[in-house]
Protein backbone atom coordinates (compact mmCIF):
# COMPACT_ATOMS: atom_id res chain seq x y z
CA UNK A 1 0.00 0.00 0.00
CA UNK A 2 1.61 3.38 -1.31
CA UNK A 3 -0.29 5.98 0.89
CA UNK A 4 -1.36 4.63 4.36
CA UNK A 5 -3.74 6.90 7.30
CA UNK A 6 -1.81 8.48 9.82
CA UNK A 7 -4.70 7.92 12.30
CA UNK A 8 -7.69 5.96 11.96
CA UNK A 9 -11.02 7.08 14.14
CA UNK A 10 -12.95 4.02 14.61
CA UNK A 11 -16.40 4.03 15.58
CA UNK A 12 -17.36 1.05 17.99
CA UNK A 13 -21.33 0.89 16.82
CA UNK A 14 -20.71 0.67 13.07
CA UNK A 15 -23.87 -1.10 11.31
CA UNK A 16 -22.45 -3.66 9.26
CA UNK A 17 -19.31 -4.32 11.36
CA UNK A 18 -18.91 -3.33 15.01
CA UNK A 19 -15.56 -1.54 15.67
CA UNK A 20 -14.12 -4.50 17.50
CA UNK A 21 -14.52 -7.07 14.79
CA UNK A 22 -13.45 -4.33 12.39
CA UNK A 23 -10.00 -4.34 14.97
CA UNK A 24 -9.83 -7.69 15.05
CA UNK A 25 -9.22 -7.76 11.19
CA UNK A 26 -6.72 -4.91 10.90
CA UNK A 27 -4.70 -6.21 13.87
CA UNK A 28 -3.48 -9.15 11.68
CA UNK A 29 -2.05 -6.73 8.72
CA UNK A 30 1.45 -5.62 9.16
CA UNK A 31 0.14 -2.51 8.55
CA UNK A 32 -2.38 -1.96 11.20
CA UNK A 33 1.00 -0.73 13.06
CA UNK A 34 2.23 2.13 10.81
CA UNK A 35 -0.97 4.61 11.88
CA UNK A 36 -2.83 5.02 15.28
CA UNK A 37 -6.34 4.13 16.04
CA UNK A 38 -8.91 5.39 18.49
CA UNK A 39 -11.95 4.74 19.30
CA UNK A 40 -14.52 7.70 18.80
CA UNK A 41 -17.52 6.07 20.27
CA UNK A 42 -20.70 7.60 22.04
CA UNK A 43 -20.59 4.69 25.15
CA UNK A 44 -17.21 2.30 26.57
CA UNK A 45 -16.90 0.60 29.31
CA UNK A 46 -13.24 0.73 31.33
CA UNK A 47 -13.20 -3.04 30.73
CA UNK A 48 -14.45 -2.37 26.53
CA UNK A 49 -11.11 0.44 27.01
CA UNK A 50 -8.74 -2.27 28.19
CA UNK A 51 -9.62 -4.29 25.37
CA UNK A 52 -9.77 -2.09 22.66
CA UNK A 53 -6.02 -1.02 24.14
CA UNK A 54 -5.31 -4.75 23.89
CA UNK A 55 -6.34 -4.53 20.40
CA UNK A 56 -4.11 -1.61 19.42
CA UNK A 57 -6.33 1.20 20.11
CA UNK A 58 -3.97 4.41 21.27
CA UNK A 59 -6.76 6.23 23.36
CA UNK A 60 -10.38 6.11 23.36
CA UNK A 61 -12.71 9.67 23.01
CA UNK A 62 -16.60 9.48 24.12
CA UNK A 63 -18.64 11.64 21.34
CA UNK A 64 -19.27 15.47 22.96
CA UNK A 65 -22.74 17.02 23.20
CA UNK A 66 -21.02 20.75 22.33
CA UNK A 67 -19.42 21.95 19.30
CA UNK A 68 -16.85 23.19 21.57
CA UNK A 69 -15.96 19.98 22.63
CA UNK A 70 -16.09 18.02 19.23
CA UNK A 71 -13.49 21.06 18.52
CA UNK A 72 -11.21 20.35 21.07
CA UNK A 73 -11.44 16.59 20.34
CA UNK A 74 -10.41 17.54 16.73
CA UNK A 75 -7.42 19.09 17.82
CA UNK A 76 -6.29 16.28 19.96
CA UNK A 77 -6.66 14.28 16.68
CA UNK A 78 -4.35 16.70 14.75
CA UNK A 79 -1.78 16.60 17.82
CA UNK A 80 -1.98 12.94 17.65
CA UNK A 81 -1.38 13.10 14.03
CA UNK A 82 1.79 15.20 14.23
CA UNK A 83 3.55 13.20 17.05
CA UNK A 84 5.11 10.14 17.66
CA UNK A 85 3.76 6.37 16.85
CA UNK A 86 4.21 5.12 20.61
């Protein structure tokens, strides 16, 4: 693959997949390690967190009721974006 994400925002509830299977099947692509993921999800439990961290997941963000919170969520993204692959 020539041009790969630098961060992929994964969704947990996603109709035809859910965001864990959807993990489970990147997690076994060489790839999969080259970009974060998080989870942007409206509902996760601690134990769902440990998992998804399990799985590869860098951080997990609950969906914000303001648009001054989905704007400081987007910035985090871009900061996330222009550091360091842990």
């Amino acid at each position: 693959v020539s041009s790969l994400p630098e961060l992929l925002i994964l969704d947990l509830n996603m109709p035809k997949m859910s965001g864990l299977e959807a993990l489970d099947v990147l997690h076994g692509k060489p790839y999969f390690q080259t970009f974060k993921t998080v989870v942007f999800s409206t509902t996760y439990s601690e134990g769902e967190q440990l998992r998804l961290q399990q799985r590869g997941v860098y951080s997990c963000f609950t969906k914000p009721l303001t648009y001054a919170s989905l704007m400081e969520i987007t910035a985090t993204f871009v900061q996330l974006v222009a550091g360091p692959i842990n």
